[in-house]
Protein backbone atom coordinates (compact mmCIF):
# COMPACT_ATOMS: atom_id res chain seq x y z
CA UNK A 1 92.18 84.18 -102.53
CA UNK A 2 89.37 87.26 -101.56
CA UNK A 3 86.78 84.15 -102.33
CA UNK A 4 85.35 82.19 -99.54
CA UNK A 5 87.34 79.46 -98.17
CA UNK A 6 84.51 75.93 -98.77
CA UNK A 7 84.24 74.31 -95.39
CA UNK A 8 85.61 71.05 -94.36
CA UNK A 9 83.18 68.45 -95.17
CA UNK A 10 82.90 64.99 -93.64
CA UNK A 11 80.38 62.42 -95.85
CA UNK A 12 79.46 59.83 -93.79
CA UNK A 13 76.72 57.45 -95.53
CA UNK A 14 76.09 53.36 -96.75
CA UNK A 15 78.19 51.70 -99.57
CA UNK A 16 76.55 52.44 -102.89
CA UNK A 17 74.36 55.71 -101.01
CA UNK A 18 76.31 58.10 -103.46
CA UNK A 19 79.62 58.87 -101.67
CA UNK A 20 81.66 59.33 -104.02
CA UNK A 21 79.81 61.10 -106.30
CA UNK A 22 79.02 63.84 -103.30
CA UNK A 23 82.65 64.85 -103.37
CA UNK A 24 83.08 64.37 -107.08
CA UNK A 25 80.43 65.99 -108.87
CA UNK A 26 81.37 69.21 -106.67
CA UNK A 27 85.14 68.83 -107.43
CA UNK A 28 84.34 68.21 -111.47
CA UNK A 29 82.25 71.61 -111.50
CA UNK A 30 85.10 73.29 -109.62
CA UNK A 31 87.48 72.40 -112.21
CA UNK A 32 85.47 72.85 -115.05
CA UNK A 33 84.72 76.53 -113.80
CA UNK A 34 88.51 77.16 -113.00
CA UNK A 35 89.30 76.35 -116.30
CA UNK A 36 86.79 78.12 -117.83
CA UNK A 37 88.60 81.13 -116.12
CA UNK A 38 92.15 80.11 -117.37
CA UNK A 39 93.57 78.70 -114.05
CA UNK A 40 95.96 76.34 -114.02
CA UNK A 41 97.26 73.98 -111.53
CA UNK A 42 95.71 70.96 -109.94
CA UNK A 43 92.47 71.80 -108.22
CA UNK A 44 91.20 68.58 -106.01
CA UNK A 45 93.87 65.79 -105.08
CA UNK A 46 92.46 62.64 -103.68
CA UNK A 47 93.89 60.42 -101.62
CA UNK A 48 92.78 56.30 -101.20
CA UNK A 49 94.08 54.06 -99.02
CA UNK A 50 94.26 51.19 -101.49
CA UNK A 51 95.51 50.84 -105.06
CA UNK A 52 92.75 49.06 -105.93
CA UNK A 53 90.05 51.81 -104.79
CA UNK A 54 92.05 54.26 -106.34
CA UNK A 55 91.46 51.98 -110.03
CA UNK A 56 87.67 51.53 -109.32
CA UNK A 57 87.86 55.61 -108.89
CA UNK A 58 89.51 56.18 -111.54
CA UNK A 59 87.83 54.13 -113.90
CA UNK A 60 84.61 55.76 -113.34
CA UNK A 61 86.11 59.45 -113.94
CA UNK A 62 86.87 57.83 -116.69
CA UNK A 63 83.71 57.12 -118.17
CA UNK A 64 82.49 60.73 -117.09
CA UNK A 65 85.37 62.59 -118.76
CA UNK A 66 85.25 60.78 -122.24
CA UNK A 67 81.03 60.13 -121.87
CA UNK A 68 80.15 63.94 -120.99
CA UNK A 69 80.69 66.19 -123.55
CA UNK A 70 81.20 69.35 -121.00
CA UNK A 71 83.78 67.98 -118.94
CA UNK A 72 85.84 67.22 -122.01
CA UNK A 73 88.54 69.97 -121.23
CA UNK A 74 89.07 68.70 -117.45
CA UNK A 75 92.40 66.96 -117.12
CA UNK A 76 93.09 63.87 -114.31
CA UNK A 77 95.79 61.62 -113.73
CA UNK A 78 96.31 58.40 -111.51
CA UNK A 79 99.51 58.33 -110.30
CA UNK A 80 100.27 54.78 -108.10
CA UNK A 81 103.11 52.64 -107.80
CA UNK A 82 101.56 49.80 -110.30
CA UNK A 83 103.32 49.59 -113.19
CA UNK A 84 100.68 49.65 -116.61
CA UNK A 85 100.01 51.69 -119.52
CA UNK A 86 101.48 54.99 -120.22
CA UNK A 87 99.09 57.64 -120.85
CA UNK A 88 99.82 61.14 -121.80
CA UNK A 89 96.09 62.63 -122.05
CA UNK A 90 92.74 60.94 -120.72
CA UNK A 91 91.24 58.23 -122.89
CA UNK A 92 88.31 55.71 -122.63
CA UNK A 93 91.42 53.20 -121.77
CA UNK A 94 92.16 55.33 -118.50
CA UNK A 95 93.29 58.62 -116.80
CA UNK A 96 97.02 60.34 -117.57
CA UNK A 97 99.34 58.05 -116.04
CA UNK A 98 102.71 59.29 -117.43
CA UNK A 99 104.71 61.36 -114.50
CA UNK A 100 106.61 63.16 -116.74
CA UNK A 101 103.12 64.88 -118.14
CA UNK A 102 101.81 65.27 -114.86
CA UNK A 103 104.65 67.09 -113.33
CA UNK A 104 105.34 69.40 -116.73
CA UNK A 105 101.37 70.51 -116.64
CA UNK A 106 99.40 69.26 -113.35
CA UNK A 107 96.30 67.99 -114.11
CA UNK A 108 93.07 69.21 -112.89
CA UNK A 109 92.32 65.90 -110.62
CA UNK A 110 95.11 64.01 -109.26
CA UNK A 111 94.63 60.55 -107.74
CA UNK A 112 96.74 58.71 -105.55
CA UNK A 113 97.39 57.31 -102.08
CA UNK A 114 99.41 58.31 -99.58
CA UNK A 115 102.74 56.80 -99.93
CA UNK A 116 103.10 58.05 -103.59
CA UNK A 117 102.16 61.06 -101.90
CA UNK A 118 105.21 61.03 -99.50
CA UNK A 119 107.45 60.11 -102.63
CA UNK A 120 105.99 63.71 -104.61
CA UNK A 121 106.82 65.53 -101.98
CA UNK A 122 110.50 64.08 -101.59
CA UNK A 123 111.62 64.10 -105.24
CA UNK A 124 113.03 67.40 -106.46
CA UNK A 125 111.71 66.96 -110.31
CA UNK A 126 108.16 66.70 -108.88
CA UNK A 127 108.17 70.53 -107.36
CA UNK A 128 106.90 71.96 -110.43
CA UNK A 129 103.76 69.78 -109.39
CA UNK A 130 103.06 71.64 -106.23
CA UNK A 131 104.31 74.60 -107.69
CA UNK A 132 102.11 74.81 -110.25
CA UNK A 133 99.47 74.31 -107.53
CA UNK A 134 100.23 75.98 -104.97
CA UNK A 135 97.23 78.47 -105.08
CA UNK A 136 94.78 76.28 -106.99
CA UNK A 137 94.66 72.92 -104.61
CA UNK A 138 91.52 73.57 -103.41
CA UNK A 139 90.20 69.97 -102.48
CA UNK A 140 91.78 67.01 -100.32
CA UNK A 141 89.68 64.01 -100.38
CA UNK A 142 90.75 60.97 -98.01
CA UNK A 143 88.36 58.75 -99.20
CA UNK A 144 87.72 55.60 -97.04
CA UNK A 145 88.55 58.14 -93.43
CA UNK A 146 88.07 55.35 -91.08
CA UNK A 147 91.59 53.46 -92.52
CA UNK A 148 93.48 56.29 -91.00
CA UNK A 149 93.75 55.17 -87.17
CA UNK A 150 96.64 54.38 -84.66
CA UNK A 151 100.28 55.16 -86.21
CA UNK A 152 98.90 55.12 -89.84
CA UNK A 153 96.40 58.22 -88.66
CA UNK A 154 99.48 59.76 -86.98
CA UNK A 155 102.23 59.19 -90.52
CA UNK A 156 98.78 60.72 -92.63
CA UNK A 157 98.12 64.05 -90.53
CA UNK A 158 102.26 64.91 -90.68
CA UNK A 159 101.97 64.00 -94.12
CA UNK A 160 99.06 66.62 -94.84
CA UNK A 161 101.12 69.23 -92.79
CA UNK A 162 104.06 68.26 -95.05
CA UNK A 163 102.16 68.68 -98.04
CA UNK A 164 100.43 72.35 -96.65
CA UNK A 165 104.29 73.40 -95.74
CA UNK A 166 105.45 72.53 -99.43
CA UNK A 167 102.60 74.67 -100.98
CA UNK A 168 102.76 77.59 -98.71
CA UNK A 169 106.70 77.34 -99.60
CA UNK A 170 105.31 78.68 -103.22
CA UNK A 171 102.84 81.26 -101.84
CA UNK A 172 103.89 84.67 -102.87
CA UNK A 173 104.30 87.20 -100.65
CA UNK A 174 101.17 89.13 -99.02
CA UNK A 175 98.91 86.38 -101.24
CA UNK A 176 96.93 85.18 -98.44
CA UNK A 177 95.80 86.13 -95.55
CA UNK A 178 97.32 85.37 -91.48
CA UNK A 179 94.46 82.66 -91.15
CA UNK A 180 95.50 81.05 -94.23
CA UNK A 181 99.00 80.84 -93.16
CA UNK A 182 98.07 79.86 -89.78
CA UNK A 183 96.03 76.58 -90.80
CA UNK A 184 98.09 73.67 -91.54
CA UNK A 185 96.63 72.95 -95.17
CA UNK A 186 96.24 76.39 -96.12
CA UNK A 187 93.59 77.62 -98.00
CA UNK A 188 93.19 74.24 -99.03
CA UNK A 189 89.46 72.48 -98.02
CA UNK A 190 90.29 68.95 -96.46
CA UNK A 191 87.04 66.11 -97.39
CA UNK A 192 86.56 63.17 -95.49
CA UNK A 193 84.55 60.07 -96.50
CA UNK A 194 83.34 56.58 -94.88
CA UNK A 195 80.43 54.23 -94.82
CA UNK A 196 81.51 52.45 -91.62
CA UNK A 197 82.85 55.80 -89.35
CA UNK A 198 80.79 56.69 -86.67
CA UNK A 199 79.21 55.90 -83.01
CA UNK A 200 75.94 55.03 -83.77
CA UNK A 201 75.75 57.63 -86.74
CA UNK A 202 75.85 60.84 -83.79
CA UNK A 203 77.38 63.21 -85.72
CA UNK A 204 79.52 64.81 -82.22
CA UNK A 205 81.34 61.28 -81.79
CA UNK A 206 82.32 61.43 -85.88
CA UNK A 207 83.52 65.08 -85.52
């Protein structure tokens, strides 16, 4: 908590200009260095709007966590309503997939989209999840921003706040400070990405 709060970020740049990998290359060092100090709890959750995107994602953390030898210890799950394989630890097949592992021990990295996200935050056997994480969850990622408009954009946003209340619900007492408490998602740092956002790329419209 007494370290300095990352700033929001928005990435706004062309398909195949190195999006993703400007959120997750930060988000695997973050891990790897809170695990190096012993902290547990899931670190970066990101959020797609599409199964599908959320499959291309996770197949290439994939290939990083089973290809690169120091990011062997970092733990990541998918967790979507398609039914598949069962995983219990990360394997060139694929991330963790099996909910009962990912509630008992969160992983690291936890990728989903936003109406599995509704259903962890409604079922009472996944509150170990966020309390587990309540003080780690450092990273948000809504990957693909610009699919969040109109009533879809409103249901998101009151799902974040849901998802900020549920944490904070776990926060002991005198943890964090009044500006911590006072922001919606926390101490949490919320990431935004999209190749097609923006009024003629001016950065005032985006914000």
């Amino acid at each position: 908590p007494d370290k300095p709060r990352p700033l929001p970020t928005l990435i706004t740049t062309g398909t195949g200009s190195g999006k993703t990998e400007a959120f997750l290359y930060p988000i695997l060092d973050h891990a790897l260095r809170g695990r190096r100090e012993g902290a547990r709890g899931m670190k970066a959750l990101i959020l797609y709007p599409m199964n599908a995107l959320a499959n291309d994602q996770a197949k290439r953390l994939t290939e990083l966590l089973t290809t690169q030898e120091d990011l062997a210890g970092i733990t990541a799950a998918l967790y979507t309503g398609q039914s598949g394989p069962t995983r219990t630890k990360v394997t060139q097949e694929g991330l963790i997939t099996d909910r009962a592992i990912i509630r008992d021990e969160a992983p690291d990295i936890l990728l989903t989209n936003y109406k599995m996200l509704d259903q962890l935050l409604l079922r009472h056997d996944d509150r170990r999840l966020w309390q587990q994480s309540a003080m780690s969850l450092q990273y948000l990622v809504l990957d693909e921003f610009h699919a969040y408009d109109g009533a879809q954009g409103t249901d998101v946003a009151m799902l974040l706040r849901r998802l900020g209340l549920a944490l904070k619900s776990y926060w002991p007492p005198g943890a964090l400070t009044d500006a911590d408490r006072a922001r919606p998602l926390g101490r949490i740092t919320p990431v935004a990405t999209s190749a097609t956002l923006g009024a003629k790329g001016d950065p005032a419209a985006m914000i």
